[in-house]
C-alpha atoms as a PDB file:
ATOM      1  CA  UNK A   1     102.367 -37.289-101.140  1.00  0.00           C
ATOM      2  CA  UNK A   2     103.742 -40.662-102.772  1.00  0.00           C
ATOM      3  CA  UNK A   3     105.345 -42.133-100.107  1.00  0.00           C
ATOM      4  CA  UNK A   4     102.562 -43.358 -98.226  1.00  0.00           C
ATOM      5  CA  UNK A   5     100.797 -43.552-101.451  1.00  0.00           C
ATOM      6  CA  UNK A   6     100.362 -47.360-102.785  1.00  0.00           C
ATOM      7  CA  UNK A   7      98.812 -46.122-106.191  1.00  0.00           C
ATOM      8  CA  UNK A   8     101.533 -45.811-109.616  1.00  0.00           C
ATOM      9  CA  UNK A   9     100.609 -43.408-111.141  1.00  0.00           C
ATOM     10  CA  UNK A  10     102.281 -39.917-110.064  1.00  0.00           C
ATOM     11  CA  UNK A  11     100.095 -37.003-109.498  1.00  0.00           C
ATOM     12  CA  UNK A  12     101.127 -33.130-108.931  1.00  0.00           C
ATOM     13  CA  UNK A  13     101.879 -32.367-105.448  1.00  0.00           C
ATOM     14  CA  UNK A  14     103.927 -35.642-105.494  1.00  0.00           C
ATOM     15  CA  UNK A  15     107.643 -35.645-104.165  1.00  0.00           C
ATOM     16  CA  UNK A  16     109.719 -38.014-106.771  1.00  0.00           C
ATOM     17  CA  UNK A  17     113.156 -38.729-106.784  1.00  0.00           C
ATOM     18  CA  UNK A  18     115.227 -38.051-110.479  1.00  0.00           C
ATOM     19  CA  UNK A  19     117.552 -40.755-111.501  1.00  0.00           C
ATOM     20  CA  UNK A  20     120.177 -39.250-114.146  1.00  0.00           C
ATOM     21  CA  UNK A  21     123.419 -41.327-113.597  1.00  0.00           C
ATOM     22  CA  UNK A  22     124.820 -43.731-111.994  1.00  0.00           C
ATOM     23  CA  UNK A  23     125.383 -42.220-108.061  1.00  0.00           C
ATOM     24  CA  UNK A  24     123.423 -38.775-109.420  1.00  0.00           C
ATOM     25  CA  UNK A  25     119.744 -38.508-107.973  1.00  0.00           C
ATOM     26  CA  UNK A  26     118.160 -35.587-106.298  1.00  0.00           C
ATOM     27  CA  UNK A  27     114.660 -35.146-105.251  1.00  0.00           C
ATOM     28  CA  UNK A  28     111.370 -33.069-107.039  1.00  0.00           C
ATOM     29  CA  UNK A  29     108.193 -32.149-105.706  1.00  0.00           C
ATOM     30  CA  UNK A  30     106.009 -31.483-109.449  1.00  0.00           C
ATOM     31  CA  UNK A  31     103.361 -28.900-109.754  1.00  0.00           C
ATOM     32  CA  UNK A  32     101.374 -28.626-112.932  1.00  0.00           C
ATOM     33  CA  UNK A  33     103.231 -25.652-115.545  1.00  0.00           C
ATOM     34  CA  UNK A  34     106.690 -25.893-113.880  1.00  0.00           C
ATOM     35  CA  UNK A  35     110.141 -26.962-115.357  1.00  0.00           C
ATOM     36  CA  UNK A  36     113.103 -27.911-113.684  1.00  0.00           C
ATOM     37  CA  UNK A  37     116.586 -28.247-115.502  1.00  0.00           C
ATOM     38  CA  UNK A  38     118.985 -30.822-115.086  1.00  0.00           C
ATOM     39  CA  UNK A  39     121.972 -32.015-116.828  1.00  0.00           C
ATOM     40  CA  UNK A  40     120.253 -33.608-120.032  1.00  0.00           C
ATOM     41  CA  UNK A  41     118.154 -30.318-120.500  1.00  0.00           C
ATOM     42  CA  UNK A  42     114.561 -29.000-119.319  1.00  0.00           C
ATOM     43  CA  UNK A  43     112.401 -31.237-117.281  1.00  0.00           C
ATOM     44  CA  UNK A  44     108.794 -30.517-117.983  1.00  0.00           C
ATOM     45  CA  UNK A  45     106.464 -31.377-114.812  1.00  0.00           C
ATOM     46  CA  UNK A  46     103.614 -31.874-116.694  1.00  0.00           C
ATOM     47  CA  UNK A  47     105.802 -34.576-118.776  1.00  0.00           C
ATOM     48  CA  UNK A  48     106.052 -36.371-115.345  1.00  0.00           C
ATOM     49  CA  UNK A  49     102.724 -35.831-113.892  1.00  0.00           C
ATOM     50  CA  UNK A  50     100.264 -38.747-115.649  1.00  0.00           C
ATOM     51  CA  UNK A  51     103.184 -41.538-115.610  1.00  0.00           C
ATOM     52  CA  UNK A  52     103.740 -44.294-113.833  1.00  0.00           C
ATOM     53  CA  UNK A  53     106.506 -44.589-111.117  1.00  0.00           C
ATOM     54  CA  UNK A  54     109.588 -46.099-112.638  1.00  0.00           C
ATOM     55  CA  UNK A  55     109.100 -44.374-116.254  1.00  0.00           C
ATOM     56  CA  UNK A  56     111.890 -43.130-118.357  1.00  0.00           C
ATOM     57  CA  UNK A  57     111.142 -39.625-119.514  1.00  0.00           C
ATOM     58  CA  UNK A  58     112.873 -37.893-122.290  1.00  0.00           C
ATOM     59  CA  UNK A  59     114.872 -34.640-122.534  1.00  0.00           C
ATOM     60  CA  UNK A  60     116.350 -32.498-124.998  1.00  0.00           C
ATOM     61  CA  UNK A  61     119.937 -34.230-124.066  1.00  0.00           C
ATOM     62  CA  UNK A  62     118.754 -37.420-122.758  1.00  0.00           C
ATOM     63  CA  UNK A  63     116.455 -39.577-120.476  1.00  0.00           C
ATOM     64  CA  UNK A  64     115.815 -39.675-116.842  1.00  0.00           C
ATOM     65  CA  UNK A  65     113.741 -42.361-114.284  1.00  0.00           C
ATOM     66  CA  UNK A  66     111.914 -41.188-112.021  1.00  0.00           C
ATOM     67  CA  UNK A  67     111.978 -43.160-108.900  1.00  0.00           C
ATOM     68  CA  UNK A  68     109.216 -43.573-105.846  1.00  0.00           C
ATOM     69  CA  UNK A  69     110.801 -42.586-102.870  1.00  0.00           C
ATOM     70  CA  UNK A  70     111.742 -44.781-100.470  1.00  0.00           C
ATOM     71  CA  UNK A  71     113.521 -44.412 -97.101  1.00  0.00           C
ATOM     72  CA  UNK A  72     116.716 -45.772 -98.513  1.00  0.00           C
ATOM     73  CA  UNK A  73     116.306 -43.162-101.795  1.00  0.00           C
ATOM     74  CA  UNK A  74     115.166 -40.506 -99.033  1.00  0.00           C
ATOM     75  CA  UNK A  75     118.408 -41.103 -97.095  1.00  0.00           C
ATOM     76  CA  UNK A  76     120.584 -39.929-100.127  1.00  0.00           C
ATOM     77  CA  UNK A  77     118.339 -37.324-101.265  1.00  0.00           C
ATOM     78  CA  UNK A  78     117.445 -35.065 -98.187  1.00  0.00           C
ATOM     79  CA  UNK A  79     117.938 -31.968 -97.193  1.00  0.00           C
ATOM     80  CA  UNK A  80     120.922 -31.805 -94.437  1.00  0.00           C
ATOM     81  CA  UNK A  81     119.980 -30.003 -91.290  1.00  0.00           C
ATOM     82  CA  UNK A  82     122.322 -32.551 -89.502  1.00  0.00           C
ATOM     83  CA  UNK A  83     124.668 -35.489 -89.751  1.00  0.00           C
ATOM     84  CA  UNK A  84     122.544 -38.502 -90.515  1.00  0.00           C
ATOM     85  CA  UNK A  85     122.106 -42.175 -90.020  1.00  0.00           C
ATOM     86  CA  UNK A  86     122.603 -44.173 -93.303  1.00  0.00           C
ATOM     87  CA  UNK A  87     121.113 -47.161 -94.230  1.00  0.00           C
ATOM     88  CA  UNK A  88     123.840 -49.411 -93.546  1.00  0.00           C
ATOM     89  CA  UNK A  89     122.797 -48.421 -89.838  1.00  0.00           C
ATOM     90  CA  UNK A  90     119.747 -47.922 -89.737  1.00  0.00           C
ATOM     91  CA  UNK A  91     119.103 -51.560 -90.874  1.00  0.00           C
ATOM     92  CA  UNK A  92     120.835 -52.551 -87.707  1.00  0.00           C
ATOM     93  CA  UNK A  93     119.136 -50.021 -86.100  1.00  0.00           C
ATOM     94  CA  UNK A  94     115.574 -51.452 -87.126  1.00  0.00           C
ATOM     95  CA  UNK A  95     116.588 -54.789 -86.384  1.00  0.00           C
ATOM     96  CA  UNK A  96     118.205 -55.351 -82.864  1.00  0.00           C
ATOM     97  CA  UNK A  97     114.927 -52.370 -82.008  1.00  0.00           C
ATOM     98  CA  UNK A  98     112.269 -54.989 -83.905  1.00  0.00           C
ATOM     99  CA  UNK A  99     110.433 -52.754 -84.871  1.00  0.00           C
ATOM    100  CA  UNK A 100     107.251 -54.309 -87.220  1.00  0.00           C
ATOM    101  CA  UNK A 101     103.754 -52.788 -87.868  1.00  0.00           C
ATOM    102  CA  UNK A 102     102.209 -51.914 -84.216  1.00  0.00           C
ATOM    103  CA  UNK A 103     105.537 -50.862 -82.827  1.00  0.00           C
ATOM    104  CA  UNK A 104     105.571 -47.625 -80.488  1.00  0.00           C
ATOM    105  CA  UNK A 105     108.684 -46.012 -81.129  1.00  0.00           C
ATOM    106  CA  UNK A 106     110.552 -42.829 -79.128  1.00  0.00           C
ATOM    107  CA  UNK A 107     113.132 -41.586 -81.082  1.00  0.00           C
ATOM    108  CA  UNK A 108     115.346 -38.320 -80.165  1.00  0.00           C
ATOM    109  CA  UNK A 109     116.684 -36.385 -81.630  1.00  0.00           C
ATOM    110  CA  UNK A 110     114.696 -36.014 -85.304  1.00  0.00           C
ATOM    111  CA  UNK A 111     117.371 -34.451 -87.388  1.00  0.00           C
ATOM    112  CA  UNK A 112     116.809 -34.735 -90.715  1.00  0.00           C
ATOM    113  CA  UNK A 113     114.659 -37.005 -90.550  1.00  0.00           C
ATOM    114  CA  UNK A 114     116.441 -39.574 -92.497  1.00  0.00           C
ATOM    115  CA  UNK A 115     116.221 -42.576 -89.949  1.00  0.00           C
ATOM    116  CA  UNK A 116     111.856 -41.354 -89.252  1.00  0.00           C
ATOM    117  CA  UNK A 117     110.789 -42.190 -92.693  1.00  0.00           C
ATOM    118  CA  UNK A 118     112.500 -45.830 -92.190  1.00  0.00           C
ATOM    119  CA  UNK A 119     111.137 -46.357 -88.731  1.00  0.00           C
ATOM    120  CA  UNK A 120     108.009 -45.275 -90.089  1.00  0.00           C
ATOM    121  CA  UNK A 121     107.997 -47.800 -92.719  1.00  0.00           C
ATOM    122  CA  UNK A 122     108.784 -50.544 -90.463  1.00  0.00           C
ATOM    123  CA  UNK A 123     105.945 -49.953 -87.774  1.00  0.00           C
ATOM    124  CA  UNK A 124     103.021 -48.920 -90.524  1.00  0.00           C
ATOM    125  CA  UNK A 125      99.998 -48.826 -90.393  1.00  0.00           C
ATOM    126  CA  UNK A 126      98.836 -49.578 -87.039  1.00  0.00           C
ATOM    127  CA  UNK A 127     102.110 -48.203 -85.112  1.00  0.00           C
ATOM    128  CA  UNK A 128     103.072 -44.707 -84.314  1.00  0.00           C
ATOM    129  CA  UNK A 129     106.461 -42.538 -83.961  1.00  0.00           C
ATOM    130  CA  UNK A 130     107.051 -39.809 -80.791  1.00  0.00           C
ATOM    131  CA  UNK A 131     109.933 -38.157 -81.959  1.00  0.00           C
ATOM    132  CA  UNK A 132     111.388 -35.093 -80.174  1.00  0.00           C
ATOM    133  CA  UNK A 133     113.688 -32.255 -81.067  1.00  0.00           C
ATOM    134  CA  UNK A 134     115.622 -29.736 -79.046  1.00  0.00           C
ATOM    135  CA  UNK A 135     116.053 -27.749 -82.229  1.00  0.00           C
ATOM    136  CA  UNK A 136     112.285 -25.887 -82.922  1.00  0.00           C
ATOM    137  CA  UNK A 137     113.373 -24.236 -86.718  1.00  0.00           C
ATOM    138  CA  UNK A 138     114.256 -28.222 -87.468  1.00  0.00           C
ATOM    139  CA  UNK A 139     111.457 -29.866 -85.749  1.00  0.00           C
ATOM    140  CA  UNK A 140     109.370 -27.502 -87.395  1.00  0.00           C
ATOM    141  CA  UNK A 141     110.507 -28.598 -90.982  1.00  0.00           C
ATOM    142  CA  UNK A 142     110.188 -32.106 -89.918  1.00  0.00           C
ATOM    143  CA  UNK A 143     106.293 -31.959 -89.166  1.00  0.00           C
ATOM    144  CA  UNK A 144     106.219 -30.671 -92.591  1.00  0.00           C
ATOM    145  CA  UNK A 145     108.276 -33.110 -94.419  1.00  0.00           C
ATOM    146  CA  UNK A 146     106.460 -35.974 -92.890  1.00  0.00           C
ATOM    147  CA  UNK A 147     102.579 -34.001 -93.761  1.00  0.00           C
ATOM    148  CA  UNK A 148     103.772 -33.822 -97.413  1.00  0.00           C
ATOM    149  CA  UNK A 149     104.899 -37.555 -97.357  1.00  0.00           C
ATOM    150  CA  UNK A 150     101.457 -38.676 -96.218  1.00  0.00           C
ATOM    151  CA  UNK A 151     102.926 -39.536 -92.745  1.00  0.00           C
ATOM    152  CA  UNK A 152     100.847 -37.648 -90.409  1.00  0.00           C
ATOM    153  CA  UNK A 153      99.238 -40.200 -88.986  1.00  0.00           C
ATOM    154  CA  UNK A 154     102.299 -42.297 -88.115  1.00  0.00           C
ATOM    155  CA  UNK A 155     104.415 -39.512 -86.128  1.00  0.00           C
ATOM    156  CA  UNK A 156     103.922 -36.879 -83.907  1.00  0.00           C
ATOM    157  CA  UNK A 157     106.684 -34.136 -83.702  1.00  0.00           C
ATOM    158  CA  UNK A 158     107.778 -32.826 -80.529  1.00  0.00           C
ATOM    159  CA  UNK A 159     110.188 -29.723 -79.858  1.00  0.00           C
ATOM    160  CA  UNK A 160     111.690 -30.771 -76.572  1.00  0.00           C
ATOM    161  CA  UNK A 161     114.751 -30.880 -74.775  1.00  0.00           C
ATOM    162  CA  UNK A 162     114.700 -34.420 -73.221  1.00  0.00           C
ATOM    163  CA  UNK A 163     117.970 -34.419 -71.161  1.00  0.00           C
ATOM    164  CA  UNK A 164     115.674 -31.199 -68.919  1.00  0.00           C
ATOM    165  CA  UNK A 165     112.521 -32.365 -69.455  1.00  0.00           C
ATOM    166  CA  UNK A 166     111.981 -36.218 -70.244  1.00  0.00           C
ATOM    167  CA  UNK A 167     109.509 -37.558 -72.732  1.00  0.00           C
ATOM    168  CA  UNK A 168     105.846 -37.085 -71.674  1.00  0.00           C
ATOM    169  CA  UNK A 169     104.485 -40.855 -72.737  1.00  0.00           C
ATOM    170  CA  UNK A 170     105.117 -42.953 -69.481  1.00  0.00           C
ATOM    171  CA  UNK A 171     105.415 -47.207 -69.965  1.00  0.00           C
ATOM    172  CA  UNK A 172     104.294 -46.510 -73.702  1.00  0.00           C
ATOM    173  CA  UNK A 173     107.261 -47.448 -76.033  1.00  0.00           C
ATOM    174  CA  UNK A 174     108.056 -50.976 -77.257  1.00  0.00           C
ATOM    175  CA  UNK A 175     111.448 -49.365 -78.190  1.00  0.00           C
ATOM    176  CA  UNK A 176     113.722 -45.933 -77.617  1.00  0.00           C
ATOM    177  CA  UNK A 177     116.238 -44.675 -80.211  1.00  0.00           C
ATOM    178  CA  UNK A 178     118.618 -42.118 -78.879  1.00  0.00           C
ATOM    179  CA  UNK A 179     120.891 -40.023 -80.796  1.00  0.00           C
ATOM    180  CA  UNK A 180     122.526 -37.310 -78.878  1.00  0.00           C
ATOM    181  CA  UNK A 181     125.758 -35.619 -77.780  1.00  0.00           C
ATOM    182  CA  UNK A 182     125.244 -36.882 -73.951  1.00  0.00           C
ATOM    183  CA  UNK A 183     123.130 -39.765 -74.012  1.00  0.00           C
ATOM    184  CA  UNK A 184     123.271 -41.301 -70.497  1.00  0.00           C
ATOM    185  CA  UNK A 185     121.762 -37.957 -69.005  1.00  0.00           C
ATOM    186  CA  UNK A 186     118.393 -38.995 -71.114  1.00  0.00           C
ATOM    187  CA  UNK A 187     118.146 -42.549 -70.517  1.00  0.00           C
ATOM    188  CA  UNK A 188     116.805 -42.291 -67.326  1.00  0.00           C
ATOM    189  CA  UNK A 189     113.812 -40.591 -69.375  1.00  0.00           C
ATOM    190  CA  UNK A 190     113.856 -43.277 -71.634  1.00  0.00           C
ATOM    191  CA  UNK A 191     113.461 -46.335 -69.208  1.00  0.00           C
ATOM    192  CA  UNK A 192     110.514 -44.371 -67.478  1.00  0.00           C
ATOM    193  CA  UNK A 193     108.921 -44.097 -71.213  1.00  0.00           C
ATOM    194  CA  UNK A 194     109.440 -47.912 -72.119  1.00  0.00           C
ATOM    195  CA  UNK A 195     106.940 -50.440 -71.783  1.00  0.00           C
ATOM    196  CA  UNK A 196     108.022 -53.585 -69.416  1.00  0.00           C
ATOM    197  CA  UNK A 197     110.922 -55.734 -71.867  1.00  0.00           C
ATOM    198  CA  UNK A 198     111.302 -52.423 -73.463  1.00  0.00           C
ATOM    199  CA  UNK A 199     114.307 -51.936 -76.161  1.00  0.00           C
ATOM    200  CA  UNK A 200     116.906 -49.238 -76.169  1.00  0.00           C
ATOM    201  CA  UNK A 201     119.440 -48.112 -78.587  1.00  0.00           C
ATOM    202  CA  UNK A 202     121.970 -45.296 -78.497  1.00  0.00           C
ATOM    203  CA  UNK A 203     124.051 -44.111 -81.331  1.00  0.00           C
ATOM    204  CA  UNK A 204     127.492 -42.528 -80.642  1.00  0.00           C
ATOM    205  CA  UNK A 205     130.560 -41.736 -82.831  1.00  0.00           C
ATOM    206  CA  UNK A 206     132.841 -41.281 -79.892  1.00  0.00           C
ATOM    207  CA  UNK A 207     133.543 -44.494 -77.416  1.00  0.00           C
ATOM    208  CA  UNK A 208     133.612 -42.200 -74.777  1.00  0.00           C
ATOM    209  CA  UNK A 209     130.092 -41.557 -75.191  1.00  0.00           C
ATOM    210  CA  UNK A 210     129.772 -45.423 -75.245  1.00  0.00           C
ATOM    211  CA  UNK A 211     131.125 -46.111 -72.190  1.00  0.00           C
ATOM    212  CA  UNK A 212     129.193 -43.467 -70.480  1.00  0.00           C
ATOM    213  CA  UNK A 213     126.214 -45.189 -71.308  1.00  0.00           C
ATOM    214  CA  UNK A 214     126.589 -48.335 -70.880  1.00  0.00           C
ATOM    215  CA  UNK A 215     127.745 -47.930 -67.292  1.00  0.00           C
ATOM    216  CA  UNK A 216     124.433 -46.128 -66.598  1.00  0.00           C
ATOM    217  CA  UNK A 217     122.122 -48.745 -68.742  1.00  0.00           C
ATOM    218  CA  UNK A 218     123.778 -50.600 -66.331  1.00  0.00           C
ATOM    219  CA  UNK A 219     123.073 -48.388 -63.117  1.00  0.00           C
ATOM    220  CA  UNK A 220     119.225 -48.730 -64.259  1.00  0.00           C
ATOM    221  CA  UNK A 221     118.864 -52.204 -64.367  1.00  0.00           C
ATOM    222  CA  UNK A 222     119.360 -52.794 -68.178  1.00  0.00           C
ATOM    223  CA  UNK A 223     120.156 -56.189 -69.418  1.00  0.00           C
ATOM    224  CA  UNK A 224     121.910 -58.074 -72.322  1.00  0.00           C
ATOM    225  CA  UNK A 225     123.715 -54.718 -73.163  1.00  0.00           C
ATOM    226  CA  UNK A 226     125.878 -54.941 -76.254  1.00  0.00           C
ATOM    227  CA  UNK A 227     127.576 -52.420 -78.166  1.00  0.00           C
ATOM    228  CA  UNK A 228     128.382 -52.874 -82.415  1.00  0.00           C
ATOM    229  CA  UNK A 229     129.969 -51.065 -85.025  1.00  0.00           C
ATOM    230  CA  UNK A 230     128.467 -51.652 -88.372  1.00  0.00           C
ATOM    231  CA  UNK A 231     131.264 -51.484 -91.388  1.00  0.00           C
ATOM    232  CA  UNK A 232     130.052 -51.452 -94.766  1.00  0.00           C
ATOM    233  CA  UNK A 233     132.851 -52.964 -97.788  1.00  0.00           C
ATOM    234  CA  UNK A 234     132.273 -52.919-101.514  1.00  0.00           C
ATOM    235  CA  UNK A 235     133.242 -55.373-103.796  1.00  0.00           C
ATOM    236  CA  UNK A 236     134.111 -54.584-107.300  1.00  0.00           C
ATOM    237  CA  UNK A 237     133.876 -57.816-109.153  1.00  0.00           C
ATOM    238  CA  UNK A 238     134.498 -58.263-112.370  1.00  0.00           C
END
C-alpha cells in the first residue's frame, strides 16, 4: 500500500516500482525473505524493506532506485488487460473534465486501470470514483489493484454493461469519462448520471466513432462540444 501512503519509508506489503536504466522499470510488491532477480543480479526484499523511497540499493552487478509509484510510473508499469490511456492523454483528459479533490467521477470502461489511479489522484481525499466494467475477470482484478494501493475508499468497482443497463447513480457526477467501442449508445446513460453543468468526455481512435457521438451529444442537448487530438513530439537537444 504506498500509493496512498504519504509516509517514506517503505514497508513489506508495499508495491514499488524498480528503476534499472534509462526507459527499463517494472513494478515489485516486497514481502519479508523474498528475492527477485533483475539484470544487475539478486534483489533482496529485505534490502528494500526499511529504506526510504528514492534510495539506491546495491546488487551484485550494480545499483537500482526504487521509485514511489505514481500514476504516471503506474501507467508504464501495469499489467495489460487492455489498450490504455497514456499520460499524454490523460492530462488532457483530467483537465478539460476538472477534476480536483471533491470531484464525482463516472468512468467506463476500467481497463487496466491506468487512467483510475490518475483520476483518483486528482479528486482525493474527499471525492470518489464509480467506475464500471463489462468485463467481470477484469473488474475483478481492478477492485484488487486499487485495495492493495490503499484506494478503497476513493472507488467503487462495478461489473456492468452500461450500453444495456445505464449507470445506477442518477444527477450524481460532476463529470463522465467514456471509453468504449460504441459510445453514443451510453451517453444517454451518462447525461441521466450527471449533475446539472455536468462534463463529458469520450475517447475514440476511429473518427467514425467521433462523429457518432457528437451528433447525439448533440441530439441530447449538449453544449460547447469540441473534439482534440493530443500529439506528443520529442526533442533531442543537444
Amino acid at each position: 500500500m504506498s500509493f496512498a501512503a504519504e509516509r517514506e519509508t517503505i514497508a513489506a506489503g508495499d508495491v514499488v516500482i524498480l528503476h534499472l536504466g534509462l526507459q527499463n522499470m517494472l513494478k515489485l510488491k516486497l514481502e519479508k525473505g523474498k528475492s527477485y532477480q533483475t539484470k544487475w543480479g539478486c534483489l533482496r526484499h529485505d534490502d528494500v524493506i526499511g529504506k526510504c523511497f528514492g534510495s539506491r540499493v546495491a546488487c551484485p552487478k550494480g545499483y537500482i532506485y526504487v521509485l514511489k509509484p505514481t500514476p504516471e510510473l503506474w501507467t508504464v508499469n501495469l499489467s495489460h488487460r487492455t489498450q490504455i490511456l497514456y499520460s499524454t492523454d490523460i492530462s488532457l483528459v483530467t483537465f478539460h473534465l476538472d477534476l480536483k479533490p471533491g470531484s464525482i467521477v463516472v468512468e467506463s470502461g476500467t481497463g487496466s486501470g491506468s487512467l483510475s489511479h490518475a483520476i483518483i489522484r486528482s479528486i482525493a481525499p474527499s471525492g470518489h470514483l464509480y467506475t464500471y466494467e463489462f468485463h467481470e475477470q477484469r473488474a475483478n482484478l481492478a477492485r484488487q489493484e486499487f485495495q492493495e494501493h490503499g484506494f478503497s475508499e476513493y472507488v467503487t468497482v462495478t461489473h456492468r454493461d452500461v450500453i444495456e443497463n445505464g449507470f445506477d447513480i442518477p444527477n450524481l457526477a460532476d463529470a463522465v469519462f467514456l471509453d468504449l467501442p460504441n459510445p453514443q449508445e451510453a451517453a444517454c446513460h451518462a447525461k441521466d448520471a450527471l449533475q446539472e453543468n455536468g462534463r463529458i468526455c469520450s475517447f475514440s481512435p476511429c473518427i467514425e466513432q467521433v462523429q457518432k457521438m457528437c451528433c447525439k451529444l448533440a441530439d441530447l442537448g449538449f453544449v460547447d462540444i469540441t473534439t482534440m487530438e493530443c500529439l506528443l513530439r520529442a526533442f533531442d537537444v543537444s
